[in-house]
N, C-alpha and C. Protein backbone atom coordinates (compact mmCIF):
# COMPACT_ATOMS: atom_id res chain seq x y z
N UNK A 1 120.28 9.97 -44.96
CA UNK A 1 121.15 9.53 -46.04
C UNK A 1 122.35 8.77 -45.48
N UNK A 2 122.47 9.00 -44.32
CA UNK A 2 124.16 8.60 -43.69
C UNK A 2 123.60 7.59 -42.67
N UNK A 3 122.56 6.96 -42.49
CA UNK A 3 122.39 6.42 -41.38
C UNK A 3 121.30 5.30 -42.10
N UNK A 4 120.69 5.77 -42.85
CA UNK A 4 119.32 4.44 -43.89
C UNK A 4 119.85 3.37 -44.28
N UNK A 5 120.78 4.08 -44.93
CA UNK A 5 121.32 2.54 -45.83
C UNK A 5 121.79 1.04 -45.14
N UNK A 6 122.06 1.74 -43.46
CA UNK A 6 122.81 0.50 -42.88
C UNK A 6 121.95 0.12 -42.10
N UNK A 7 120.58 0.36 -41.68
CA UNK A 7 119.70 0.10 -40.78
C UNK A 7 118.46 -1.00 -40.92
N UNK A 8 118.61 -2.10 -40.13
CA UNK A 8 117.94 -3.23 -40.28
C UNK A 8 116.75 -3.13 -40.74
N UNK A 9 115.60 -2.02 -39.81
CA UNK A 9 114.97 -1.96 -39.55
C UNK A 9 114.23 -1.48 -41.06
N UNK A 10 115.00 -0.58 -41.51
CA UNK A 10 114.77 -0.35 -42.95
C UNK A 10 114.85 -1.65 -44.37
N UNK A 11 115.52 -2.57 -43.88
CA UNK A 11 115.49 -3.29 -44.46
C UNK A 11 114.82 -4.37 -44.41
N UNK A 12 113.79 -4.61 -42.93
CA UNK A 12 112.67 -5.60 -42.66
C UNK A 12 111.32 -4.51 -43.61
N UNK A 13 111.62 -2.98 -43.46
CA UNK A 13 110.30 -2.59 -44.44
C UNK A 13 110.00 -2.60 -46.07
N UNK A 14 111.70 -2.86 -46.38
CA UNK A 14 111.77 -3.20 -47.53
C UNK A 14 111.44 -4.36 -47.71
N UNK A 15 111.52 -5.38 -47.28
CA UNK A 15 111.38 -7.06 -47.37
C UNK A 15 110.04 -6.95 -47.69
N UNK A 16 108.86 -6.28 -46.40
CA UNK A 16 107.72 -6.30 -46.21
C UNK A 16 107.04 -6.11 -47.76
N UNK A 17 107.28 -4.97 -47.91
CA UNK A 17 107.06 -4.42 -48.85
C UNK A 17 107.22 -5.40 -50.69
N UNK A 18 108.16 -5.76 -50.74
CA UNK A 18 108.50 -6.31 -52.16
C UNK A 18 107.88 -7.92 -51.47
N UNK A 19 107.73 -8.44 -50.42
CA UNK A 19 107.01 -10.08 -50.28
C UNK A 19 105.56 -9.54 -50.48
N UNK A 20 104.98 -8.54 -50.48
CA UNK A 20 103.79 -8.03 -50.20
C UNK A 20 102.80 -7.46 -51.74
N UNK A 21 103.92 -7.28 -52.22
CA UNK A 21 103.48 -6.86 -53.70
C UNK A 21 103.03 -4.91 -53.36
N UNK A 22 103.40 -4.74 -52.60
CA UNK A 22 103.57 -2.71 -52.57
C UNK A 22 104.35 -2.11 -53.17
N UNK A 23 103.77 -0.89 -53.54
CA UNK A 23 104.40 0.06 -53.92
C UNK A 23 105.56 1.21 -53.53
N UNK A 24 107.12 1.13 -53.61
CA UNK A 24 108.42 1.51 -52.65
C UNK A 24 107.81 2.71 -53.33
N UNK A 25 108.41 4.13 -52.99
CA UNK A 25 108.20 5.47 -53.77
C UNK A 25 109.62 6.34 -52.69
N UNK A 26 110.74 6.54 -54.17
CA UNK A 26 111.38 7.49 -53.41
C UNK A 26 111.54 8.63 -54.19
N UNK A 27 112.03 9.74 -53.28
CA UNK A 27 112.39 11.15 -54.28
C UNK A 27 113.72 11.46 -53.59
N UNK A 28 114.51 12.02 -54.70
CA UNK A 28 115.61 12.32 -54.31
C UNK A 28 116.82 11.92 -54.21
N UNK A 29 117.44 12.00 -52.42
CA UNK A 29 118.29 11.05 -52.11
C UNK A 29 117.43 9.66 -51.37
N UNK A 30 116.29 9.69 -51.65
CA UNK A 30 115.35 8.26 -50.95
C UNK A 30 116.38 6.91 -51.38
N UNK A 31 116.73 7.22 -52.56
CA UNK A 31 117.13 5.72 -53.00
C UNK A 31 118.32 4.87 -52.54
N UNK A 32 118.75 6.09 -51.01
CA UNK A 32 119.71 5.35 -50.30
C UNK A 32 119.01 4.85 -49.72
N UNK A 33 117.89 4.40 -49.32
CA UNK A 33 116.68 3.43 -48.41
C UNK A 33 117.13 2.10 -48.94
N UNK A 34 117.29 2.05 -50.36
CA UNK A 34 117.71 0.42 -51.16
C UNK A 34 118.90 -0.20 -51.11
N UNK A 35 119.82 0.47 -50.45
CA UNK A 35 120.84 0.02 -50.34
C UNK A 35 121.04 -0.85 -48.71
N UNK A 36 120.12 -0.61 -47.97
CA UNK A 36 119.62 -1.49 -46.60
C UNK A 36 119.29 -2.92 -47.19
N UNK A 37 118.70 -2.67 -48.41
CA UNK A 37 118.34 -4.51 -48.88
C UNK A 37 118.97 -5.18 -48.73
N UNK A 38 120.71 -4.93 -48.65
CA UNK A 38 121.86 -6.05 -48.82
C UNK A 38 122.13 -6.00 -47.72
N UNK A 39 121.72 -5.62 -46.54
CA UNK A 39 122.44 -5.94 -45.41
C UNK A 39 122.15 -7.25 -45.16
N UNK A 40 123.74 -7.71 -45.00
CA UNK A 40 123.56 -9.49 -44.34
C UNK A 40 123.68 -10.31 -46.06
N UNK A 41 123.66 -9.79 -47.25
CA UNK A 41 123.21 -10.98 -47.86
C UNK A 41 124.21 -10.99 -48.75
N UNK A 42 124.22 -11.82 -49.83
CA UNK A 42 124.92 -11.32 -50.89
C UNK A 42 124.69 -10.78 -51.89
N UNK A 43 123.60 -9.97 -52.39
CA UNK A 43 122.78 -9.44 -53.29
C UNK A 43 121.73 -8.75 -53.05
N UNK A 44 121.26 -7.16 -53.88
CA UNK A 44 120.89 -6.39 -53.26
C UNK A 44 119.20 -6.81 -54.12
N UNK A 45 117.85 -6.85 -53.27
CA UNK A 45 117.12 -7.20 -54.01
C UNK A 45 116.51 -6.18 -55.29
N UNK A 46 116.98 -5.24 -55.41
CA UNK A 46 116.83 -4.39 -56.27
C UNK A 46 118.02 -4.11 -57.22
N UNK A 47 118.85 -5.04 -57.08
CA UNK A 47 119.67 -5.19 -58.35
C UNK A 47 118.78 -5.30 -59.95
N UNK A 48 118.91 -4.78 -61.00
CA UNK A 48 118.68 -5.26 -61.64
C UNK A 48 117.04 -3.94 -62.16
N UNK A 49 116.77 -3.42 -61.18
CA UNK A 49 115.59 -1.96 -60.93
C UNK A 49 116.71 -0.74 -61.79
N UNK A 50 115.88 -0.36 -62.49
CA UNK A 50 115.83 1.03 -62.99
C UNK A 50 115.43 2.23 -62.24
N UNK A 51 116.17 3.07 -61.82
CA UNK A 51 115.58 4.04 -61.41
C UNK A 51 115.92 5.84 -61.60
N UNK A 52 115.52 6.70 -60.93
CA UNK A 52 116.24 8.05 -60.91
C UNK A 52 116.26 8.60 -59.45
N UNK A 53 117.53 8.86 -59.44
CA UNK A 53 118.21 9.69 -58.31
C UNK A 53 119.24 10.90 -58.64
N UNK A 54 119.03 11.63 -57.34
CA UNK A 54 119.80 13.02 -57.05
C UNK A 54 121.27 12.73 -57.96
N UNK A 55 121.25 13.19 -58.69
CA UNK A 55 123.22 13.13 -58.73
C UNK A 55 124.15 13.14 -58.24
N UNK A 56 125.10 12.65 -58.02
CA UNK A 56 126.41 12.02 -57.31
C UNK A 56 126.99 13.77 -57.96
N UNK A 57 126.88 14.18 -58.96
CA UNK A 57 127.71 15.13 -59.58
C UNK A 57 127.48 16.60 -59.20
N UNK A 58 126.29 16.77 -58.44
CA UNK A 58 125.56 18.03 -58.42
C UNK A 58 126.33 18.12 -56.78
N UNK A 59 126.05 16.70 -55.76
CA UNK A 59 126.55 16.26 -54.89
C UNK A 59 128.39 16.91 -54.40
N UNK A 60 128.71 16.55 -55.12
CA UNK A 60 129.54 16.35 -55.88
C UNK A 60 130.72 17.98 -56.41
N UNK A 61 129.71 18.83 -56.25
CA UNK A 61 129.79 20.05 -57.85
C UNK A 61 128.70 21.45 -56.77
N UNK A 62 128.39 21.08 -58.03
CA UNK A 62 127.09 22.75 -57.22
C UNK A 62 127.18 23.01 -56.14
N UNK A 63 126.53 21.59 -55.46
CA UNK A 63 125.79 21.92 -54.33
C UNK A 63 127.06 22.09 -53.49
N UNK A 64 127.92 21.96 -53.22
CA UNK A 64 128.99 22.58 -52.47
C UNK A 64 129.92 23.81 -52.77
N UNK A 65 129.46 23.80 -54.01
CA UNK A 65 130.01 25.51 -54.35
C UNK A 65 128.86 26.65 -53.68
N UNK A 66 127.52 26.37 -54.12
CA UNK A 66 126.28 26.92 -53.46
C UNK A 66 126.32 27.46 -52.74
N UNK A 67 127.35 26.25 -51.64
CA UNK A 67 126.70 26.35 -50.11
C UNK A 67 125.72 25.54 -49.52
N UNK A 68 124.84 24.96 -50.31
CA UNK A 68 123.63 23.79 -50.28
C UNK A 68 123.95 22.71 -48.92
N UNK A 69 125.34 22.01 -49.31
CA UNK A 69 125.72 21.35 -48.53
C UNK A 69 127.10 22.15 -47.60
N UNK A 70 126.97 21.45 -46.10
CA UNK A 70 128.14 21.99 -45.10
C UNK A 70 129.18 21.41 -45.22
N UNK A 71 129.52 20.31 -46.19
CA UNK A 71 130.53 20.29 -46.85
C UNK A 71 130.87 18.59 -47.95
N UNK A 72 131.65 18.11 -47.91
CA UNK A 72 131.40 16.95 -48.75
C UNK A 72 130.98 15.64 -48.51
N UNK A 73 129.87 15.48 -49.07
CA UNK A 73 129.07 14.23 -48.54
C UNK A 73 130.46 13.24 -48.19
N UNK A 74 129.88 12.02 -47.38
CA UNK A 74 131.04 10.65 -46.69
C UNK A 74 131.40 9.79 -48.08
N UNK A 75 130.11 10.01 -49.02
CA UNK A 75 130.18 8.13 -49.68
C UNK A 75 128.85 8.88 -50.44
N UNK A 76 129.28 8.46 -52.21
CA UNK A 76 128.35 8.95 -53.16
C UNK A 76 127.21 7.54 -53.52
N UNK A 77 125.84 8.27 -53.50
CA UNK A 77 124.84 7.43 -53.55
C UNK A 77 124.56 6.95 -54.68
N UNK A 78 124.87 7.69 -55.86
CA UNK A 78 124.89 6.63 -57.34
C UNK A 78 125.96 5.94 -57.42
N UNK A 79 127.04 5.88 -56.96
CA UNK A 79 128.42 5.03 -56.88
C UNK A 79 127.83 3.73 -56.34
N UNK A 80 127.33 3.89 -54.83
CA UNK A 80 126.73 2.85 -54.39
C UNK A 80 125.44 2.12 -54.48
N UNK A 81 124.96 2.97 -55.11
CA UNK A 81 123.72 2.04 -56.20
C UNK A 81 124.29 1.30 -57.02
N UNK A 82 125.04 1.60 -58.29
CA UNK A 82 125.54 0.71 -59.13
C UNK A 82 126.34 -0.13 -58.76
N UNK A 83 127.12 0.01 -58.07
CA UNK A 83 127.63 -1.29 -56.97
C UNK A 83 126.77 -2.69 -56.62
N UNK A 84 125.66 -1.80 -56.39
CA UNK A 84 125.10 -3.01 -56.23
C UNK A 84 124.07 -3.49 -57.16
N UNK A 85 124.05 -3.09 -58.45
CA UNK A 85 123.30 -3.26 -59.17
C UNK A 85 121.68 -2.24 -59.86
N UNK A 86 122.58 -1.67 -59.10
CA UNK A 86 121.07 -0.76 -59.35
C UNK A 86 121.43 0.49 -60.55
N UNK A 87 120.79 0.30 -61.67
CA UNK A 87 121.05 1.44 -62.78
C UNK A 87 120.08 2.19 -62.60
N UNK A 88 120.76 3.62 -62.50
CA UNK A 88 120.41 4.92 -62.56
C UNK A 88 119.84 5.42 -63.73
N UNK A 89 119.07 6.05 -64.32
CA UNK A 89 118.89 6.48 -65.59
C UNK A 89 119.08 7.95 -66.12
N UNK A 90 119.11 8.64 -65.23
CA UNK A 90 119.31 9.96 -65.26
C UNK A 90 120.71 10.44 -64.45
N UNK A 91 121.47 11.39 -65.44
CA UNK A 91 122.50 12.31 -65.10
C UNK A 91 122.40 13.63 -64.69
N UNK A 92 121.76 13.63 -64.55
CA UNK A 92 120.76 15.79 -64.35
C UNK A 92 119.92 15.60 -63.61
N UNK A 93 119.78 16.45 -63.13
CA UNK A 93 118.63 17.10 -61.76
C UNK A 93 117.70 17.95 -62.96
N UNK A 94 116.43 16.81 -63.33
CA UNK A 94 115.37 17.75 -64.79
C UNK A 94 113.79 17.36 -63.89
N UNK A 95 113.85 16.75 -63.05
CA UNK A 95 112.40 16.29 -62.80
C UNK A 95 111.95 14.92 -62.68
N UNK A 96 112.71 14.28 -63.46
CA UNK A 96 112.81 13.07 -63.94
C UNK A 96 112.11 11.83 -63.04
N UNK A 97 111.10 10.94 -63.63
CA UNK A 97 111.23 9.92 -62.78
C UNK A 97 110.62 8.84 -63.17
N UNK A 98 110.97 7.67 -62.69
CA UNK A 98 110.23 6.02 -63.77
C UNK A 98 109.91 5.67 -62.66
N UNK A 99 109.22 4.44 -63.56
CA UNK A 99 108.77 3.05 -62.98
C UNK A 99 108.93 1.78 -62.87
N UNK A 100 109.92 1.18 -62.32
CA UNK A 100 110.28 -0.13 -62.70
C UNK A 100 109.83 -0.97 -61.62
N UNK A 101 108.36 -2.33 -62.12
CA UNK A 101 107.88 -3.08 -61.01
C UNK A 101 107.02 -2.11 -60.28
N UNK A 102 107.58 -2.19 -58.89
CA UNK A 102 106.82 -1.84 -57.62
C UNK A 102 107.66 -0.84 -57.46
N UNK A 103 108.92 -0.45 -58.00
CA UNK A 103 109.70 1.24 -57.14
C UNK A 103 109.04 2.12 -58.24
N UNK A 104 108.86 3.23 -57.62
CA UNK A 104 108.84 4.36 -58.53
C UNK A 104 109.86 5.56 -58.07
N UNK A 105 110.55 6.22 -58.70
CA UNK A 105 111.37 7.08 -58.47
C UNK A 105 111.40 8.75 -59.00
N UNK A 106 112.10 9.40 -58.27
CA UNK A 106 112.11 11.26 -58.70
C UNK A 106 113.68 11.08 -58.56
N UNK A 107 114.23 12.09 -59.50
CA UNK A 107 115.54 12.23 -58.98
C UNK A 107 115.37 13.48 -58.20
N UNK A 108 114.79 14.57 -57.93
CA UNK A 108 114.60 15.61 -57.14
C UNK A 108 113.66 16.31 -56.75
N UNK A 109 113.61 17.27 -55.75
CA UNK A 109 112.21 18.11 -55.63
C UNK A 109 111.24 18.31 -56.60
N UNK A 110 112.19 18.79 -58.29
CA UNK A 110 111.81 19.30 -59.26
C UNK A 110 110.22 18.00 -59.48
N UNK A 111 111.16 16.54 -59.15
CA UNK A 111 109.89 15.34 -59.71
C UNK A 111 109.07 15.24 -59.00
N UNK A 112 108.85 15.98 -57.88
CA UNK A 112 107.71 15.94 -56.75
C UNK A 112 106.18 15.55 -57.40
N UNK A 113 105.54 16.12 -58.03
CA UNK A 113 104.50 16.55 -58.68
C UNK A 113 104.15 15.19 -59.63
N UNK A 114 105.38 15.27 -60.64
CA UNK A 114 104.96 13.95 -61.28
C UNK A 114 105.14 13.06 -60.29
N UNK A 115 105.81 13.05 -59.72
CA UNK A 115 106.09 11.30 -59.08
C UNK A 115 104.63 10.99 -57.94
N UNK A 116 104.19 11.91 -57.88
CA UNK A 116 102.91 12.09 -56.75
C UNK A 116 102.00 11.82 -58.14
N UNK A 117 101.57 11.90 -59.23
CA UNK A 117 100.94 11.69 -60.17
C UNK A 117 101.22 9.83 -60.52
N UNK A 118 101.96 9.85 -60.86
CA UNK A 118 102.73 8.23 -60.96
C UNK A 118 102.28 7.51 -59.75
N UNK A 119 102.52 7.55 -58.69
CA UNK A 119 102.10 7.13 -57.61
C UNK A 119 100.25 6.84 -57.83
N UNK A 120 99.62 7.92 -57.92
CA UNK A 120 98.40 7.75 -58.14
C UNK A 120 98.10 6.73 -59.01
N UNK A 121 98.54 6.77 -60.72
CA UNK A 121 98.36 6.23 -61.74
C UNK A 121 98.52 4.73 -61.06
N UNK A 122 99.59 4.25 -60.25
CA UNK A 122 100.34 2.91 -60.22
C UNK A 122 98.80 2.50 -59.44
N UNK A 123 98.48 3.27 -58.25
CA UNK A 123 97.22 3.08 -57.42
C UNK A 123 95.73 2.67 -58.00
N UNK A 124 95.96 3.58 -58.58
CA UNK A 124 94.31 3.66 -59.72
C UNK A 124 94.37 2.35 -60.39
N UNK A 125 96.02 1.58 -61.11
CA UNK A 125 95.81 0.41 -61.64
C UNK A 125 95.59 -0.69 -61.10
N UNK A 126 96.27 -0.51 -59.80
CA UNK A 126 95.82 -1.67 -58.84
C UNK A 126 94.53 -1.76 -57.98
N UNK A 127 93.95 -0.86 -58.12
CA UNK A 127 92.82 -1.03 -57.23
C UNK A 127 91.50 -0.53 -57.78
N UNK A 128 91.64 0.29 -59.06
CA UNK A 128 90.79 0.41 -59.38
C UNK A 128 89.89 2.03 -59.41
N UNK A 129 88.75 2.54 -59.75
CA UNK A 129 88.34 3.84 -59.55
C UNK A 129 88.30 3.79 -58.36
């Protein structure tokens, strides 16, 4: 989470990936992987993507009352999604997760299951039985 977002290397697999016509799939905090798109440019190529991620608020809230986390994240990951264009759709940690294009998204463990279902579905349409 503290080290993806700024890493080139992550951002030549993103390139690969969206010139390629593939399928991105994150759960969680994955969707700091998209924020590597803008390195170097002026625009993030997933500006403009719908998706669901972990909450900035749970982040934020719970999970440091919990104990979950060892203490307060550096830099909140829905802050810096919408920064760069990227709308979130979900406020709650419920399971949650879409499809917009080629990303598909979970906002948490809870979306494991569906988003592994979604994943399939997106597969099955592109390629067939």
């Amino acid at each position: 989470m503290n080290v993806i977002p700024f890493d080139k290397d992550v951002q030549t697999a993103l390139d690969h990936f969206l010139n390629n016509d593939k399928l991105i799939i994150t759960l969680c905090h994955g969707p700091a992987s998209l924020l590597a798109g803008s390195i170097g440019r002026d625009s993030n190529p997933f500006s403009g993507h719908k998706i669901t991620a972990f909450p900035d608020s749970l982040d934020f809230g719970a999970n440091l009352d919990i104990g979950y986390l060892p203490g307060e994240m550096p830099w909140r990951l829905g802050e810096a999604l919408k920064k760069e264009g990227v709308e979130i759709i979900n406020d709650d940690m419920a399971g949650t997760t879409t499809s917009d294009r080629n990303l598909l998204t979970g906002d948490s463990p809870l979306a494991a299951n569906q988003l592994g279902k979604d994943a399939v579905t997106a597969l099955l349409a592109r390629f067939g039985n």
